[in-house]
C-alpha atoms as a PDB file:
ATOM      1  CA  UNK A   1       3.253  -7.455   9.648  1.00  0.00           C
ATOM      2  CA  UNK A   2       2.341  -5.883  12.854  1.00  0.00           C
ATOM      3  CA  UNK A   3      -1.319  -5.110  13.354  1.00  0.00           C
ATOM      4  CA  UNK A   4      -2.969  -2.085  14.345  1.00  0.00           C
ATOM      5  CA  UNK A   5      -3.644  -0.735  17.407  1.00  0.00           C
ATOM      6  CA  UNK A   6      -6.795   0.912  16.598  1.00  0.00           C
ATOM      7  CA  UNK A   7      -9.709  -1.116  15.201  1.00  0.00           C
ATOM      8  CA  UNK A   8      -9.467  -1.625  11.310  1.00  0.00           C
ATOM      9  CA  UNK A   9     -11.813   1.312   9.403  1.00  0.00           C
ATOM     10  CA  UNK A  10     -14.599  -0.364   7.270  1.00  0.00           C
ATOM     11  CA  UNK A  11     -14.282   2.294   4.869  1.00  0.00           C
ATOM     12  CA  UNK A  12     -10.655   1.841   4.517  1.00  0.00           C
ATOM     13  CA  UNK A  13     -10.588  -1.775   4.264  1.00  0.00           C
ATOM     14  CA  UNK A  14     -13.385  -1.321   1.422  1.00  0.00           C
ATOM     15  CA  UNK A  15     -10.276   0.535  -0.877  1.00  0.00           C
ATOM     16  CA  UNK A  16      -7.803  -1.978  -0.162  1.00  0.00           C
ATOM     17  CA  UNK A  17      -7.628  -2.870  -4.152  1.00  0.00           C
ATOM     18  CA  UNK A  18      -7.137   0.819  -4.847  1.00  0.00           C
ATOM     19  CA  UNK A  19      -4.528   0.276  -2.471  1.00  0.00           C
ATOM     20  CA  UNK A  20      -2.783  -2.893  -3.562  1.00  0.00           C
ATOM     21  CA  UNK A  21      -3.166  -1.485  -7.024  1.00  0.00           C
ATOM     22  CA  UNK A  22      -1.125   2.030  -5.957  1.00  0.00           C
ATOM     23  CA  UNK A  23       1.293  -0.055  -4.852  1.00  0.00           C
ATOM     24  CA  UNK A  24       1.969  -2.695  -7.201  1.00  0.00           C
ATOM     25  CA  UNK A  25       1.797  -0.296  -9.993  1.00  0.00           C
ATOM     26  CA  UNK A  26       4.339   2.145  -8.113  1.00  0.00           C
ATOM     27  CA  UNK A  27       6.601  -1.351  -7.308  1.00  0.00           C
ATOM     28  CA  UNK A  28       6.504  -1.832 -11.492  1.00  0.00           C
ATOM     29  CA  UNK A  29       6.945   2.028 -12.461  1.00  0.00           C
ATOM     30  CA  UNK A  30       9.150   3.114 -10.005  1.00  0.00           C
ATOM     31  CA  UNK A  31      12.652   1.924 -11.804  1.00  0.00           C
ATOM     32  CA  UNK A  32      11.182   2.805 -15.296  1.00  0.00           C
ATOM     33  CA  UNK A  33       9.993   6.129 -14.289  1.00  0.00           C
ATOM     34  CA  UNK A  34      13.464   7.174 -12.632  1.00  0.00           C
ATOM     35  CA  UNK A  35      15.183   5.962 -16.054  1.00  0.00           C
ATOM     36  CA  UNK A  36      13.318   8.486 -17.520  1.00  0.00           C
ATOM     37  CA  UNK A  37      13.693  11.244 -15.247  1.00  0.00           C
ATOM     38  CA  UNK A  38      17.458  10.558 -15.408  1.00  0.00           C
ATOM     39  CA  UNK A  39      17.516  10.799 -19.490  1.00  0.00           C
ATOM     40  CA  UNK A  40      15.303  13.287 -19.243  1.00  0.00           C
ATOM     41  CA  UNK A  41      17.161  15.453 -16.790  1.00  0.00           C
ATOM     42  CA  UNK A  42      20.852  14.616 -19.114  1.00  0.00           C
ATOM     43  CA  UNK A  43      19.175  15.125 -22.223  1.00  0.00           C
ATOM     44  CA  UNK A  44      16.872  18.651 -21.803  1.00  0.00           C
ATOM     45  CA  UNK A  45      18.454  19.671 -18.496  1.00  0.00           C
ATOM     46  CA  UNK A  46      22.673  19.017 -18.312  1.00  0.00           C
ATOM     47  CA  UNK A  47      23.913  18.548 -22.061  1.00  0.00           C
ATOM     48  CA  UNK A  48      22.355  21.937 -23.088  1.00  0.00           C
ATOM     49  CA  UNK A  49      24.383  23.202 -20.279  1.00  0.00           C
ATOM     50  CA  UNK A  50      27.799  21.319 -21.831  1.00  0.00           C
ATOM     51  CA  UNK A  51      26.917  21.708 -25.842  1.00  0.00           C
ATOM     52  CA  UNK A  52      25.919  24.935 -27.490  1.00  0.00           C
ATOM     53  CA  UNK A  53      24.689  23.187 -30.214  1.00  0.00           C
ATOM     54  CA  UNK A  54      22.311  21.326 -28.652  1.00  0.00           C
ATOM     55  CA  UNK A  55      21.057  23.944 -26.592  1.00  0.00           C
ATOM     56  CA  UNK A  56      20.085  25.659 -29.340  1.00  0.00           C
ATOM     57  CA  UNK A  57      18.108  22.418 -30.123  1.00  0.00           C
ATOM     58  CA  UNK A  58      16.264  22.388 -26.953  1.00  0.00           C
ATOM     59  CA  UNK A  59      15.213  26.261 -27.009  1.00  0.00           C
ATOM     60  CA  UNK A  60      13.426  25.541 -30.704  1.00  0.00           C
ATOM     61  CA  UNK A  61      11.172  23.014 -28.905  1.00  0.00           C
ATOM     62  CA  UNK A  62       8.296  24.332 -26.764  1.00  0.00           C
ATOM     63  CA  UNK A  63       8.367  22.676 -23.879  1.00  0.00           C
ATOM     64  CA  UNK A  64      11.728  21.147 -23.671  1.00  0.00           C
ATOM     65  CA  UNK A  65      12.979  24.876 -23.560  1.00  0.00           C
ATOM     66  CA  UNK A  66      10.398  25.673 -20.814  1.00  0.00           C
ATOM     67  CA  UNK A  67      11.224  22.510 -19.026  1.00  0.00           C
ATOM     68  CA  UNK A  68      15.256  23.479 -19.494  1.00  0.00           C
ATOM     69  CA  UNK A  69      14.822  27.137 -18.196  1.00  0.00           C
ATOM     70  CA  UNK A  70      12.845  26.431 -15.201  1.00  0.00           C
ATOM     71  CA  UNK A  71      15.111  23.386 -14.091  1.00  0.00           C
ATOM     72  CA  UNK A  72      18.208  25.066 -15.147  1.00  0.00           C
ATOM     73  CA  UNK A  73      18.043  27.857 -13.261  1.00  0.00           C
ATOM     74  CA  UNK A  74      16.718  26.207 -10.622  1.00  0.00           C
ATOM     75  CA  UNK A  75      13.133  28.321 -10.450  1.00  0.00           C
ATOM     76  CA  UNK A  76      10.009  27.844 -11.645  1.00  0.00           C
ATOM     77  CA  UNK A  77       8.985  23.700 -11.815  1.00  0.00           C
ATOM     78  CA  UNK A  78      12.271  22.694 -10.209  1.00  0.00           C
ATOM     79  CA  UNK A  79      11.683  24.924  -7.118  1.00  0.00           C
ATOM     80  CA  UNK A  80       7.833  23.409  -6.763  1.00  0.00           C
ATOM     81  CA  UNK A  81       9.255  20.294  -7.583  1.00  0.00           C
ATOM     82  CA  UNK A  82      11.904  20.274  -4.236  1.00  0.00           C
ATOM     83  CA  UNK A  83       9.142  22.357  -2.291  1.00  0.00           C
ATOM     84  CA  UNK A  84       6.239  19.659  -2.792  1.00  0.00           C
ATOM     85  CA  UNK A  85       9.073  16.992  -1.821  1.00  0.00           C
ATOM     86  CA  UNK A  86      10.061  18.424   1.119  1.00  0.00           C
ATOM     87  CA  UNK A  87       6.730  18.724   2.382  1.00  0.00           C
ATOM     88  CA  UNK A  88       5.481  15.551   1.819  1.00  0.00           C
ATOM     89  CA  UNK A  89       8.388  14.151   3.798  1.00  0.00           C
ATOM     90  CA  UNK A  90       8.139  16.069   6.336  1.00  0.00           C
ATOM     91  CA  UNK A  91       4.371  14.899   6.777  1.00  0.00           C
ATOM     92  CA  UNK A  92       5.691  11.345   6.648  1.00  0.00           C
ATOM     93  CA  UNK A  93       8.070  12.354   9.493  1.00  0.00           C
ATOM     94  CA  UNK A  94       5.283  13.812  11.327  1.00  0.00           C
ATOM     95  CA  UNK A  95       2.859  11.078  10.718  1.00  0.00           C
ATOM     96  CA  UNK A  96       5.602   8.456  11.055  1.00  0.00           C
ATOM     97  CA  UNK A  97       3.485   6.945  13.835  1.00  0.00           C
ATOM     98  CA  UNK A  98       0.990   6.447  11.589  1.00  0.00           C
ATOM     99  CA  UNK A  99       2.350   3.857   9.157  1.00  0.00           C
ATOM    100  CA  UNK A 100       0.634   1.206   7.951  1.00  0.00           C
ATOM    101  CA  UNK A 101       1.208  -2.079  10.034  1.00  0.00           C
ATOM    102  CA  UNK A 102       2.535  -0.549  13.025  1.00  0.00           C
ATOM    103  CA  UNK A 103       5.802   0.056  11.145  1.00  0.00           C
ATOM    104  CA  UNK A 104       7.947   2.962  11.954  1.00  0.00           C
ATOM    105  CA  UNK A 105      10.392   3.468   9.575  1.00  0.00           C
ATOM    106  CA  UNK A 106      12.661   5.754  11.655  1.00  0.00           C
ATOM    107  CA  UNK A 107      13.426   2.676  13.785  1.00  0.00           C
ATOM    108  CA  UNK A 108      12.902  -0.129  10.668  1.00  0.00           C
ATOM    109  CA  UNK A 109      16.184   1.442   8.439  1.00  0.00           C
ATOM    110  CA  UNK A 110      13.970   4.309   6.561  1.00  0.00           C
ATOM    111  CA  UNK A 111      10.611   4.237   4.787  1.00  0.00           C
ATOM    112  CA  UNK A 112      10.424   0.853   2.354  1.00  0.00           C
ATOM    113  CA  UNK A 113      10.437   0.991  -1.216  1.00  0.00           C
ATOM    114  CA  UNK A 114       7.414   0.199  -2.953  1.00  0.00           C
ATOM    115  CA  UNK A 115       8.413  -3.346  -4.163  1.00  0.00           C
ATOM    116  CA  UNK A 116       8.547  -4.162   0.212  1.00  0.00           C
ATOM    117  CA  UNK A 117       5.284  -2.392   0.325  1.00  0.00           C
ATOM    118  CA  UNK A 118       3.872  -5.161  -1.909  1.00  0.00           C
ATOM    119  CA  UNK A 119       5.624  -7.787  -0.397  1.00  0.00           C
ATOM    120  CA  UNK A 120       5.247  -7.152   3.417  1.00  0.00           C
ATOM    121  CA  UNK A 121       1.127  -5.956   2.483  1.00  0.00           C
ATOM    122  CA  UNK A 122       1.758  -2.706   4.611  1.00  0.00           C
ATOM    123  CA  UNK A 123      -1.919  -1.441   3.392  1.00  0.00           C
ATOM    124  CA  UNK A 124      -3.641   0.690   6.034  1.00  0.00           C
ATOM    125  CA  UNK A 125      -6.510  -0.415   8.041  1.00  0.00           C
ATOM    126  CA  UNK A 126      -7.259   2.842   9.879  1.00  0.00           C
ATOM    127  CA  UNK A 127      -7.976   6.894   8.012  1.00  0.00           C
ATOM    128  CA  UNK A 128      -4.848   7.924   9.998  1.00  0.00           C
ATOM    129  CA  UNK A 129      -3.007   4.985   8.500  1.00  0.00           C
ATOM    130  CA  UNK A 130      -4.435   5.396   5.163  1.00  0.00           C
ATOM    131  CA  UNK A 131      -3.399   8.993   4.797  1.00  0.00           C
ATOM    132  CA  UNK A 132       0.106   8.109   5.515  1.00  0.00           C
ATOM    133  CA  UNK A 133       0.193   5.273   2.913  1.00  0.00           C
ATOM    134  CA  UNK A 134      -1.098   7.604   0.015  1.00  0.00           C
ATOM    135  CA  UNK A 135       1.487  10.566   1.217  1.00  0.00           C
ATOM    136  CA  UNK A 136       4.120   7.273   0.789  1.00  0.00           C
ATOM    137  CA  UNK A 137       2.368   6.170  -2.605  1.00  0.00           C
ATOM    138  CA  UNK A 138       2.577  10.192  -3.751  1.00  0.00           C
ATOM    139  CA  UNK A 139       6.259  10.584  -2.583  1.00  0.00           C
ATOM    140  CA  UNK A 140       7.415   7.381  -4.140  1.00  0.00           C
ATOM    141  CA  UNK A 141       6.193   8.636  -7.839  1.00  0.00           C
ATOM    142  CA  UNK A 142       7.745  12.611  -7.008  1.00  0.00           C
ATOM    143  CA  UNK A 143      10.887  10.868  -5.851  1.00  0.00           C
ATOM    144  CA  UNK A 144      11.460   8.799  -9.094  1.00  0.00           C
ATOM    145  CA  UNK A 145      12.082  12.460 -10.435  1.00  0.00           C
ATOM    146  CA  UNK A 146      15.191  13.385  -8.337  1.00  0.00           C
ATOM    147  CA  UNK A 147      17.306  12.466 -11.169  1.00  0.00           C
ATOM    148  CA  UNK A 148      16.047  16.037 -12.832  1.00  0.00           C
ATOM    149  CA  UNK A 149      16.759  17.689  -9.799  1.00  0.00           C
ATOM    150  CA  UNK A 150      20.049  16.371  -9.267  1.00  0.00           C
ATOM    151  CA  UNK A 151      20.977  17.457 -12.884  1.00  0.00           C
ATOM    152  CA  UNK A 152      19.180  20.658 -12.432  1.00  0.00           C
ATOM    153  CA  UNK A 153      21.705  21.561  -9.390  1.00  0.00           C
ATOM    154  CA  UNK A 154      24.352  20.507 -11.666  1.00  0.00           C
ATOM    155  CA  UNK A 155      23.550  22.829 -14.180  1.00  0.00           C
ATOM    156  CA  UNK A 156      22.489  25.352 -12.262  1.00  0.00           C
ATOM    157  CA  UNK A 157      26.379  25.555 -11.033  1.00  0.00           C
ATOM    158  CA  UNK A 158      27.355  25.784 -14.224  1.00  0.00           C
ATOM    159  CA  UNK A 159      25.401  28.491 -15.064  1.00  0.00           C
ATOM    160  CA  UNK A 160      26.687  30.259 -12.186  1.00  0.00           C
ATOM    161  CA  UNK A 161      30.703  29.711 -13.588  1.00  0.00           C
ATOM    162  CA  UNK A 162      29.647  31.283 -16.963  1.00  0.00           C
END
């Protein structure tokens, strides 16, 4: 790990087990969370789509029909969804200078996964560095959701043939 340029924040160092725990818990979650997001997004986004039957199934529950019109159509929580993404990557882009450890993942084969977050400790040491790493630790539990928005496209095509 590269070391900062700037001298290490006191404050910042004090929250390094906040930190370490962010991380390791995204590292554990991550998988889990996108296996969800995935059956989620099949069961309550794409098969209503394909099977009348069980669309009718998923508009007599509450929020699975709320959750299936908004991602279906594309609108609603599907469109905050992609617009929150997008704008947290684009302030890791902007702030890519920023990243903990001196790392710049535009040079370094893109941003690294949570698990390499663990292993390579890229914790920040400095308030620049630490706003970068919880924009990373936020993005990282958003993006185990692009399953639903994947499926949501899908069926939103669909929609559009019928």
């Amino acid at each position: 790990m590269n070391e900062s340029e700037q001298p290490a924040d006191p404050g910042v160092l004090r929250r390094r087990k906040h930190q370490e725990a962010a991380a390791r818990w995204l590292a554990k979650w991550s998988y889990p969370l996108q296996a969800f997001f995935a059956a989620t997004g099949l069961i309550v986004v794409l098969l209503p789509m394909l099977l009348k039957s069980w669309r009718s199934t998923i508009e007599d529950t509450p929020i699975a029909a709320h959750i299936f019109r908004d991602f279906s159509t594309f609108s609603g929580l599907a469109i905050v969804l992609l617009a929150t993404l997008m704008l947290i990557f684009m302030i890791l882009n902007w702030t890519v200078d920023n990243y903990p450890g001196n790392r710049n993942p535009t040079k370094q084969f893109g941003f690294p996964t949570p698990s390499q977050i663990v292993e390579m400790a890229l914790y920040p040491q400095t308030k620049r560095e630490k706003f970068v790493f919880w924009c990373d630790i936020l993005f990282g539990i958003l993006m185990t959701t692009w399953w639903g928005l994947a499926f949501s496209l899908i069926a939103f095509f669909i929609g559009m043939r019928h």
